[in-house]
PDB file of N, CA and C in Angstrom:
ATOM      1  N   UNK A   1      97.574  64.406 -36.300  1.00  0.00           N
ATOM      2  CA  UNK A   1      96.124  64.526 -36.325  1.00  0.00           C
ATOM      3  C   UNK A   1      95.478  63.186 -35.976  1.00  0.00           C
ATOM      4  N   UNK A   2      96.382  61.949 -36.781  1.00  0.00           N
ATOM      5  CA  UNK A   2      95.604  60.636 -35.958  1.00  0.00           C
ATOM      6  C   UNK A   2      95.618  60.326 -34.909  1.00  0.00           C
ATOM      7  N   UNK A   3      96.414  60.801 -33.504  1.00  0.00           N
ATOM      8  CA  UNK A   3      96.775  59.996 -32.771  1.00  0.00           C
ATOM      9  C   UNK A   3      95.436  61.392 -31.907  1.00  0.00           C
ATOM     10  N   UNK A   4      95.262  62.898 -32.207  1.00  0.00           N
ATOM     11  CA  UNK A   4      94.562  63.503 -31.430  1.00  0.00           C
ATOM     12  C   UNK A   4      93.163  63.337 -31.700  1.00  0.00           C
ATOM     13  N   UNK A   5      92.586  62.427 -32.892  1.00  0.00           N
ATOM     14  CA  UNK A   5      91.396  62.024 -33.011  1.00  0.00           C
ATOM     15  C   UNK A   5      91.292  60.537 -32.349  1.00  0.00           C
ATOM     16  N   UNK A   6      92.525  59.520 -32.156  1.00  0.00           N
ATOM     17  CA  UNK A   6      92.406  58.835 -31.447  1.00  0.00           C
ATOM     18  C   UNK A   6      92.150  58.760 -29.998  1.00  0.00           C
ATOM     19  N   UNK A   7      92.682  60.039 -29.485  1.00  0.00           N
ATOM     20  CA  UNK A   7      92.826  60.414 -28.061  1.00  0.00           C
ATOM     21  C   UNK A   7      91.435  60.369 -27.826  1.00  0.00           C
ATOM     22  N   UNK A   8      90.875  61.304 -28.596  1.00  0.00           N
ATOM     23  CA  UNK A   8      89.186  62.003 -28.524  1.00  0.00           C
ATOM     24  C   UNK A   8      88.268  60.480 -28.459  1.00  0.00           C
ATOM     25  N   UNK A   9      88.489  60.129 -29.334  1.00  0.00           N
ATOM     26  CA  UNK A   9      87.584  58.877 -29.211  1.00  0.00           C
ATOM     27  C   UNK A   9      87.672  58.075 -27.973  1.00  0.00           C
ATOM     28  N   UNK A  10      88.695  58.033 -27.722  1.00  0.00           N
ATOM     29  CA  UNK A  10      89.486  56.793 -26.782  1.00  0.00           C
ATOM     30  C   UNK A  10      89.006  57.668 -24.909  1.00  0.00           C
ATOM     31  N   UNK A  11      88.742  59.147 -25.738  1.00  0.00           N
ATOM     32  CA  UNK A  11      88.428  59.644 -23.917  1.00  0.00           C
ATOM     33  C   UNK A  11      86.367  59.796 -24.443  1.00  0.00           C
ATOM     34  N   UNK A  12      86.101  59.464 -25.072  1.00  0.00           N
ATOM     35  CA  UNK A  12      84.421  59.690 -24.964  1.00  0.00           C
ATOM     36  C   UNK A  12      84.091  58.449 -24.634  1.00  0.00           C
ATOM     37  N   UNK A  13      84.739  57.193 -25.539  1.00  0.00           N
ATOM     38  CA  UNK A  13      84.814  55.916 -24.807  1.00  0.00           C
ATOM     39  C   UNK A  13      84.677  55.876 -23.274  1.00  0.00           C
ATOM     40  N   UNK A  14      85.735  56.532 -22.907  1.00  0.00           N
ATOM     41  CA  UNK A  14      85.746  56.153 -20.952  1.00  0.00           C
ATOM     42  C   UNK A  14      84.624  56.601 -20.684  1.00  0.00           C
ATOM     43  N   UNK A  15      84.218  57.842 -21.350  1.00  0.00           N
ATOM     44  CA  UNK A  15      83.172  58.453 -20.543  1.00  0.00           C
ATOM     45  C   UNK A  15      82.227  57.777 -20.741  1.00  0.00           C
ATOM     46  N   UNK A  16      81.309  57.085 -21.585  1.00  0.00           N
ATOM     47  CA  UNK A  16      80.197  56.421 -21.424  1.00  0.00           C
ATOM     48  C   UNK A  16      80.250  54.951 -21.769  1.00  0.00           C
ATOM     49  N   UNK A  17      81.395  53.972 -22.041  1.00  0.00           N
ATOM     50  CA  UNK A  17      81.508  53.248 -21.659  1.00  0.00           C
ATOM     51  C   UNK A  17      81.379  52.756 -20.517  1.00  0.00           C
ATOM     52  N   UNK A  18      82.120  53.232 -19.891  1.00  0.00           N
ATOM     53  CA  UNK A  18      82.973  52.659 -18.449  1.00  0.00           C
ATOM     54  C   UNK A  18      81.995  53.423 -16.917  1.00  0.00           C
ATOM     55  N   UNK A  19      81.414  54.662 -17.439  1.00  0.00           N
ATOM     56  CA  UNK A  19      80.599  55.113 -16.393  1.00  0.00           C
ATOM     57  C   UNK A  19      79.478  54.656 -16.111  1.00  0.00           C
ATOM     58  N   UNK A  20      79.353  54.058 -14.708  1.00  0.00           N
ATOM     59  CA  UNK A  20      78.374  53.602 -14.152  1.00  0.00           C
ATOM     60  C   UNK A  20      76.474  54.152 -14.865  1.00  0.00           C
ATOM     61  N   UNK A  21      76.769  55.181 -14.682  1.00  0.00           N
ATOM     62  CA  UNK A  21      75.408  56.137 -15.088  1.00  0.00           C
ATOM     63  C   UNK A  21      75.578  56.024 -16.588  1.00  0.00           C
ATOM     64  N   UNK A  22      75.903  55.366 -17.817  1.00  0.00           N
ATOM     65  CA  UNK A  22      76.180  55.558 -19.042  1.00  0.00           C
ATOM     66  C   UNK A  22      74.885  55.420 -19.540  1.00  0.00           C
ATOM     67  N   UNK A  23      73.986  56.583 -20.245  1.00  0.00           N
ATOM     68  CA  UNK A  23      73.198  56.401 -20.822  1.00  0.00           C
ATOM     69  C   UNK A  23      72.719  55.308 -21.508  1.00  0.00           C
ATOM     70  N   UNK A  24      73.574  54.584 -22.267  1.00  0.00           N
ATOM     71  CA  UNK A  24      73.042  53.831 -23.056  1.00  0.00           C
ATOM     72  C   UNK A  24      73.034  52.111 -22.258  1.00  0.00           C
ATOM     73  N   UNK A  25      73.516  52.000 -21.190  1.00  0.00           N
ATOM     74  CA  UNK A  25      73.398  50.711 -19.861  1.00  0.00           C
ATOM     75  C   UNK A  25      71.989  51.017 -19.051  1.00  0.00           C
ATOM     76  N   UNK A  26      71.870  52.611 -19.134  1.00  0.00           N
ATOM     77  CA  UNK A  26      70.270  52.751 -18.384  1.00  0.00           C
ATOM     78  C   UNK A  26      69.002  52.270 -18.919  1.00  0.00           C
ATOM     79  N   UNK A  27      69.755  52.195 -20.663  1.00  0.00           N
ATOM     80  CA  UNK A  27      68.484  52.124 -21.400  1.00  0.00           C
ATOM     81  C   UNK A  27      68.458  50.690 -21.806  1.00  0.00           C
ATOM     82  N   UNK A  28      68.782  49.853 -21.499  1.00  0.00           N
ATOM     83  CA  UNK A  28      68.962  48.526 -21.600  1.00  0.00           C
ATOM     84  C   UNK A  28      67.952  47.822 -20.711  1.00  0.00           C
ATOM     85  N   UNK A  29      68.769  48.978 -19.330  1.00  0.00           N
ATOM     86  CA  UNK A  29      68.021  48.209 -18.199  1.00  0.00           C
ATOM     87  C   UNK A  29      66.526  48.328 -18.035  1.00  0.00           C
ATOM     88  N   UNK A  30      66.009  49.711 -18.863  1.00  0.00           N
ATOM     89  CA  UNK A  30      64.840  50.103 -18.505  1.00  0.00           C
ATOM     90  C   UNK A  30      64.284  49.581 -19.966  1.00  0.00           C
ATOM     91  N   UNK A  31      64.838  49.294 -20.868  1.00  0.00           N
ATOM     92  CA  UNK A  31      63.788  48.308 -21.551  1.00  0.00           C
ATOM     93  C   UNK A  31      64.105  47.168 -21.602  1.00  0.00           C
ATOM     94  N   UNK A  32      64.653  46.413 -20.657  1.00  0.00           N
ATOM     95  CA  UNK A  32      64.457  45.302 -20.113  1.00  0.00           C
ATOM     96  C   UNK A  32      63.286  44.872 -19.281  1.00  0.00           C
ATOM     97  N   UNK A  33      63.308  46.075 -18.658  1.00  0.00           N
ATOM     98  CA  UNK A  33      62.007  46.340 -17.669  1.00  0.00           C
ATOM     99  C   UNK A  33      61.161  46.577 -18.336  1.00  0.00           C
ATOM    100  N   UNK A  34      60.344  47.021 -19.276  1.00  0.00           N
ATOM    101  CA  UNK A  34      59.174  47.261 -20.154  1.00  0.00           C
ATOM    102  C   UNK A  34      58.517  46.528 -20.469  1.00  0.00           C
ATOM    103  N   UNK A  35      59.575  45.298 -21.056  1.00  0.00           N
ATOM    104  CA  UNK A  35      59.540  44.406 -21.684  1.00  0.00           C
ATOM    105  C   UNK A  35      59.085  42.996 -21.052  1.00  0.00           C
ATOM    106  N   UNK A  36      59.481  43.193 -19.895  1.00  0.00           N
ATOM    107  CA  UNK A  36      59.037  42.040 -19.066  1.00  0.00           C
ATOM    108  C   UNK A  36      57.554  42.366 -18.805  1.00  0.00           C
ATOM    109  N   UNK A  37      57.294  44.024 -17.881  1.00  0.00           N
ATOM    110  CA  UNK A  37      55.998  44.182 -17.930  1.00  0.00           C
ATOM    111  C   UNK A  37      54.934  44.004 -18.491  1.00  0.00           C
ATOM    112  N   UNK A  38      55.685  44.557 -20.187  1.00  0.00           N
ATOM    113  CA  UNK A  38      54.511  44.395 -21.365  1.00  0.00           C
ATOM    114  C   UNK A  38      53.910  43.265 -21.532  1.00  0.00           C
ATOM    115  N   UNK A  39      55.002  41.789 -21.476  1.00  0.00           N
ATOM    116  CA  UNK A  39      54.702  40.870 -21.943  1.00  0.00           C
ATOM    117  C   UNK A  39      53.770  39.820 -20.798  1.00  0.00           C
ATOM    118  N   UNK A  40      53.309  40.532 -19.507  1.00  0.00           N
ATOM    119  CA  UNK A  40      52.534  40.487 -18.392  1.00  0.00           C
ATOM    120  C   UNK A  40      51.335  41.027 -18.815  1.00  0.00           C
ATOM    121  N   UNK A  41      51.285  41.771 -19.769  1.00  0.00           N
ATOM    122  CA  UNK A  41      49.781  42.422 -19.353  1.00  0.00           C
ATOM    123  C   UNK A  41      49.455  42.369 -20.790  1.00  0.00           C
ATOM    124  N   UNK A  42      49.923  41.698 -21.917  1.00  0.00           N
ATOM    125  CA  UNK A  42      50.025  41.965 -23.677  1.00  0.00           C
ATOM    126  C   UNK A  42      48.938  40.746 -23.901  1.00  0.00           C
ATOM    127  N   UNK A  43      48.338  41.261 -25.150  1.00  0.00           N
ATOM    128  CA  UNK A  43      47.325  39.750 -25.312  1.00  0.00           C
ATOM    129  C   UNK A  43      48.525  38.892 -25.942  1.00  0.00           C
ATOM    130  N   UNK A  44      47.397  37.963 -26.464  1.00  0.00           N
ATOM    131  CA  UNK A  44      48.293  36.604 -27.179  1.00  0.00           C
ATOM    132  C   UNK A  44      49.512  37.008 -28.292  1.00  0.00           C
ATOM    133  N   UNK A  45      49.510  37.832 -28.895  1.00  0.00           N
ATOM    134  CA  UNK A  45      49.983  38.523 -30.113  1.00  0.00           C
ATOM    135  C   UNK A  45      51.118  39.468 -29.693  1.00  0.00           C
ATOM    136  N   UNK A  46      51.205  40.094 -28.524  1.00  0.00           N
ATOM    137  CA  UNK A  46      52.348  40.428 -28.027  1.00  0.00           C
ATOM    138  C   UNK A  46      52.282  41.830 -28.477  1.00  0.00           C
ATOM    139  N   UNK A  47      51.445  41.895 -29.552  1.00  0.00           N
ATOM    140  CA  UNK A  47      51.041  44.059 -29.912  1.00  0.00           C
ATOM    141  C   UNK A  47      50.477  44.937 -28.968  1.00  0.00           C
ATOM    142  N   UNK A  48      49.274  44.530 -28.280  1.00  0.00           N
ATOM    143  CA  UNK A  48      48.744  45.297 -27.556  1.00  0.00           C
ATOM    144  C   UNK A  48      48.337  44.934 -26.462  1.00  0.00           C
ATOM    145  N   UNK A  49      47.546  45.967 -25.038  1.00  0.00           N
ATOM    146  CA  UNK A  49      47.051  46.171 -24.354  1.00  0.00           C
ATOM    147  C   UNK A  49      45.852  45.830 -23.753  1.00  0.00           C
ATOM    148  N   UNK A  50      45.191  45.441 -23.412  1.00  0.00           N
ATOM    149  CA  UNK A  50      43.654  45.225 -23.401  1.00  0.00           C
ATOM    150  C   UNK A  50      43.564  47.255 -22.584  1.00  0.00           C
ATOM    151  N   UNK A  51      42.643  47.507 -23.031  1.00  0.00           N
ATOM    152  CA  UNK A  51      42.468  49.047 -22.657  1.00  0.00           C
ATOM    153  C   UNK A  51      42.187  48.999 -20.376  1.00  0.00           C
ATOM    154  N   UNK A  52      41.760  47.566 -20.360  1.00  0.00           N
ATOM    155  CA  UNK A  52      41.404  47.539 -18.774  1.00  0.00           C
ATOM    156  C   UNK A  52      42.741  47.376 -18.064  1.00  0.00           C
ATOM    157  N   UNK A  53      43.257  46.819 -19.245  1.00  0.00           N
ATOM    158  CA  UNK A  53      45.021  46.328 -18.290  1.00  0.00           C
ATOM    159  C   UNK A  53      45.975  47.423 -18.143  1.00  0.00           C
ATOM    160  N   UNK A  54      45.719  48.711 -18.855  1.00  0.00           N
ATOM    161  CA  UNK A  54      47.039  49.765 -19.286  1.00  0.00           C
ATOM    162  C   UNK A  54      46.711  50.766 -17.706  1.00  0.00           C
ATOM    163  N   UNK A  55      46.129  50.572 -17.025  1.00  0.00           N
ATOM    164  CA  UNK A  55      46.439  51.375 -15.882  1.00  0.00           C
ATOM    165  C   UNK A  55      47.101  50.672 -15.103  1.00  0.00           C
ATOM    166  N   UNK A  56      47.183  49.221 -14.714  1.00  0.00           N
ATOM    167  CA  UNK A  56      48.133  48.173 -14.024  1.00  0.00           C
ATOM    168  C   UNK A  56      49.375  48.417 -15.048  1.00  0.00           C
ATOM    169  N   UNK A  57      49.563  48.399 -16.333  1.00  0.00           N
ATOM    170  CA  UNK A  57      50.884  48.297 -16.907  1.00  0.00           C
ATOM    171  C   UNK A  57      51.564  49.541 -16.472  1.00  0.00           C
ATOM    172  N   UNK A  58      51.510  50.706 -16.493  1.00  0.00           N
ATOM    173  CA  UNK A  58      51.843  51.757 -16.288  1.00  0.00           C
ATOM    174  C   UNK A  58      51.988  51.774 -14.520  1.00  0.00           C
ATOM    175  N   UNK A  59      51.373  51.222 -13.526  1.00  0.00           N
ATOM    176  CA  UNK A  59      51.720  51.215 -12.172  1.00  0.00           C
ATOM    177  C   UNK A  59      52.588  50.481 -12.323  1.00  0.00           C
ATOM    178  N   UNK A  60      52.644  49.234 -12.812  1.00  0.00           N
ATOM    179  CA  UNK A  60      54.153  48.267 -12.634  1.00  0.00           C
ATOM    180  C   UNK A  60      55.354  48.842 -12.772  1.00  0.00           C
ATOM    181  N   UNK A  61      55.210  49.711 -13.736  1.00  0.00           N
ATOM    182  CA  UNK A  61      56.574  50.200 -14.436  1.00  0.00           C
ATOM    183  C   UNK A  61      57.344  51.099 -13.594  1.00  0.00           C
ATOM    184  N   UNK A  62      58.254  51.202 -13.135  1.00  0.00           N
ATOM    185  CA  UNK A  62      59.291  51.842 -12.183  1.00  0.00           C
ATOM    186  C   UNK A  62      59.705  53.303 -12.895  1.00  0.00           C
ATOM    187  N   UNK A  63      60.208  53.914 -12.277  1.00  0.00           N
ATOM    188  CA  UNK A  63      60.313  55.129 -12.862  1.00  0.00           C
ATOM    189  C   UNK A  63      61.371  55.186 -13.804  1.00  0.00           C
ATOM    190  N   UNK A  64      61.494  56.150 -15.224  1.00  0.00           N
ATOM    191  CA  UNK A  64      60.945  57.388 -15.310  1.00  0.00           C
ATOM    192  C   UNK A  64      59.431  56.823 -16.182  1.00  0.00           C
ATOM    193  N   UNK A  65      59.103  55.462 -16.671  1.00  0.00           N
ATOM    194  CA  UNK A  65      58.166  55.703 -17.651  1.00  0.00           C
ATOM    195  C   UNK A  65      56.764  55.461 -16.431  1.00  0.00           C
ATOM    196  N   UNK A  66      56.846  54.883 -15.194  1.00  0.00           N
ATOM    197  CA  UNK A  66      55.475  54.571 -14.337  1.00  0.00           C
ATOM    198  C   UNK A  66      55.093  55.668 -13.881  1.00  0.00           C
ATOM    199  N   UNK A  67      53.893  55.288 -13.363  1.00  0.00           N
ATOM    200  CA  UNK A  67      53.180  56.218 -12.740  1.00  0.00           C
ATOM    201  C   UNK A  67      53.955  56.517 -10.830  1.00  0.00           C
ATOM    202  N   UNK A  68      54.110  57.321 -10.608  1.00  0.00           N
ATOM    203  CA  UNK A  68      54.157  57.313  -9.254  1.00  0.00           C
ATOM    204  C   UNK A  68      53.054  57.928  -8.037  1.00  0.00           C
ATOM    205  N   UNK A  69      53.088  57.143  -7.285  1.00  0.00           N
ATOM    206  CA  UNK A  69      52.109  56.843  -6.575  1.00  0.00           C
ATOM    207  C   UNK A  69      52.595  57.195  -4.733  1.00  0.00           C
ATOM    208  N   UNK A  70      52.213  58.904  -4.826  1.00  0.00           N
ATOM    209  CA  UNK A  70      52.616  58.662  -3.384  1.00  0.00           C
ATOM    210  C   UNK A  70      52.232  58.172  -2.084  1.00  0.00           C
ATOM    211  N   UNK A  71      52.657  57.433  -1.027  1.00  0.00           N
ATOM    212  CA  UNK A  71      51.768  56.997   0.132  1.00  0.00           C
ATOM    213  C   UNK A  71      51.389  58.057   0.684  1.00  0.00           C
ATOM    214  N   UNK A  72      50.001  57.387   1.937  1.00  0.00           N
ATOM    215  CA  UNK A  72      49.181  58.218   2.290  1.00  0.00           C
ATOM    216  C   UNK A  72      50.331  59.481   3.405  1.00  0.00           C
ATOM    217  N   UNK A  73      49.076  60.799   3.308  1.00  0.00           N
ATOM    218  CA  UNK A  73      49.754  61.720   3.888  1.00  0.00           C
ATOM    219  C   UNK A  73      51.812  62.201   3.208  1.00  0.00           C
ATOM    220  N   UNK A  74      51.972  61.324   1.999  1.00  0.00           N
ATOM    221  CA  UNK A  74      53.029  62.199   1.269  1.00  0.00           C
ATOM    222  C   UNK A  74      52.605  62.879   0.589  1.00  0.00           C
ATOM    223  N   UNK A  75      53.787  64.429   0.664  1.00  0.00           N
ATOM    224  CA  UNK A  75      53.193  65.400  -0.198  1.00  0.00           C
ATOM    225  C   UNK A  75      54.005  65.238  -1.426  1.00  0.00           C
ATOM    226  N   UNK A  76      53.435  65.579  -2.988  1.00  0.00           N
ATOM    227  CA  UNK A  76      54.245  65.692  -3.768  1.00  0.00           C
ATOM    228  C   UNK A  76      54.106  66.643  -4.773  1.00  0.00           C
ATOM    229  N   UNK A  77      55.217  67.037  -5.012  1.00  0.00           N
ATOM    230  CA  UNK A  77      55.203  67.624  -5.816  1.00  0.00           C
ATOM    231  C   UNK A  77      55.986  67.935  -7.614  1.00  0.00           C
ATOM    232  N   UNK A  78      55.363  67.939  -7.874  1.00  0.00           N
ATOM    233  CA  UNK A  78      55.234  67.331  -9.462  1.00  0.00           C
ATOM    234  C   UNK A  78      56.576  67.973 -10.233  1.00  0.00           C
ATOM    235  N   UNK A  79      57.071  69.008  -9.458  1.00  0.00           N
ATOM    236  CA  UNK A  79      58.160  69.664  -9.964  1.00  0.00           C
ATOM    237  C   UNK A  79      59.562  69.571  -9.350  1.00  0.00           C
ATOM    238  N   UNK A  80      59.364  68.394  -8.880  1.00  0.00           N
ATOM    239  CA  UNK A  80      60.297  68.052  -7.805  1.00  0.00           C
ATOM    240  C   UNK A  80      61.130  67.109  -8.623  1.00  0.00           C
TER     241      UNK A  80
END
């Protein structure tokens, strides 16, 4: 039984360790990215927003949390 709960562990390991796409390396990267933004557009205090700045913070931000913005004459569609 130890060595087939070792197996188990030792193969979920590969899987999101070692995989490129590993959830938890995406989320590093993308609040790495937040974080840099936030601290671009944050008052002195590092809590908040000025309410004029949160439509630039939200364009900066790359996808999935920014806004996307298609160029002229692209069509998009929202369910895409």
């Amino acid at each position: 039984m130890i060595n087939m709960f070792v197996l188990i562990v030792l193969e979920q390991f590969e899987n999101f360790y070692f995989d490129p796409d590993n959830p938890i390396n995406i989320f590093e990267d993308i609040t790495e990215q937040f974080r840099i933004i936030w601290n671009l557009y944050c008052d002195e205090s590092g809590k908040k927003i000025k309410h004029g700045d949160v439509y630039n913070f939200f364009i900066s931000l790359e996808s999935p949390f920014g806004f996307f913005i298609p160029d002229e004459g692209e069509k998009f569609d929202f369910y895409d």
